[in-house]
Protein backbone atom coordinates (compact mmCIF):
# COMPACT_ATOMS: atom_id res chain seq x y z
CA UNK A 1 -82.16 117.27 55.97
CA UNK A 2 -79.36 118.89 54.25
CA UNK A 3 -77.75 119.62 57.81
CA UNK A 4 -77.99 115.94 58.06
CA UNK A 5 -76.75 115.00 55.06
CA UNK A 6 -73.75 117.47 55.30
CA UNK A 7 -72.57 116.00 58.70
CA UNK A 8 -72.23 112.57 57.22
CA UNK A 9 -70.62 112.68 53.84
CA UNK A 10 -66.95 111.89 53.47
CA UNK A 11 -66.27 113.49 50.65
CA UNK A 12 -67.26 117.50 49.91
CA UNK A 13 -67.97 116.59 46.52
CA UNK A 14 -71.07 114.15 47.48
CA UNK A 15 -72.89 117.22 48.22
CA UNK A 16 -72.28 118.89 44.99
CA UNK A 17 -75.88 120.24 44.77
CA UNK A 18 -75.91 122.34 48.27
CA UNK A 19 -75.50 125.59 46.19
CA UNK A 20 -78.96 124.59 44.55
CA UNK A 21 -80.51 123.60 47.48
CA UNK A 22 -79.99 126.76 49.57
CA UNK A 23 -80.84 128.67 46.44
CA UNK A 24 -84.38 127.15 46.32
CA UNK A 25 -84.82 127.19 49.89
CA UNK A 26 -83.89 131.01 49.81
CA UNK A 27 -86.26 131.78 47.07
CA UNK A 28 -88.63 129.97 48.68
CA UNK A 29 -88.66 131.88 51.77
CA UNK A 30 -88.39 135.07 50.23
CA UNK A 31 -91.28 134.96 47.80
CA UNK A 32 -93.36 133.42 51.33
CA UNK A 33 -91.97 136.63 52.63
CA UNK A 34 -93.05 138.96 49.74
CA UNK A 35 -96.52 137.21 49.15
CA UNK A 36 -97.44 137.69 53.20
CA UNK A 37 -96.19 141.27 53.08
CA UNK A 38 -98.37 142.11 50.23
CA UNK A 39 -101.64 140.50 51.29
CA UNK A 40 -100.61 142.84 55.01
CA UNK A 41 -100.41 145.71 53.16
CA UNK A 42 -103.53 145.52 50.96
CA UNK A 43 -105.65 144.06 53.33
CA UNK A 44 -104.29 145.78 56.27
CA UNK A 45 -106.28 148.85 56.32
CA UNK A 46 -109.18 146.70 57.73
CA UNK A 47 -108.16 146.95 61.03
CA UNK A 48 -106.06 145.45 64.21
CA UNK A 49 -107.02 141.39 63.17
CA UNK A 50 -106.74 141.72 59.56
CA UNK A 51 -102.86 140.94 59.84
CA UNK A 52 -103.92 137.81 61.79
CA UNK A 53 -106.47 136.80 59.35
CA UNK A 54 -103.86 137.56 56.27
CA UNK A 55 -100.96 135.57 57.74
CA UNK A 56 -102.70 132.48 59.20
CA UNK A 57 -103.50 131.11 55.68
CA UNK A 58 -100.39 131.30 54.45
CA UNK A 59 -99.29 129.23 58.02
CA UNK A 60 -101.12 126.27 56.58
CA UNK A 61 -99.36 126.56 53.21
């Protein structure tokens, strides 16, 4: 959407609030990131599909 967006304004300045918007996307994929990595490495101990059954939740998020 914001690729979108970005291709058809005329001015820079209509887009003012990109900063924002890739700052919340960032954080967003970065605490997805951290939350995945730390159900793998407490629940990861229980063997070969516990990774699989950690992850897939967080794929329906």
């Amino acid at each position: 959407m914001v690729l979108m967006t970005s291709l058809f304004i005329e001015k820079p300045l209509q887009l003012s609030s990109f900063p924002t918007i890739l700052l919340i996307a960032t954080m967003l994929r970065l605490s997805l990131n951290l939350a995945s990595t730390r159900l793998i490495l407490a629940n990861g101990h229980e063997g070969t599909d516990a990774a699989g059954q950690v992850i897939q939740p967080l794929a329906n998020f």
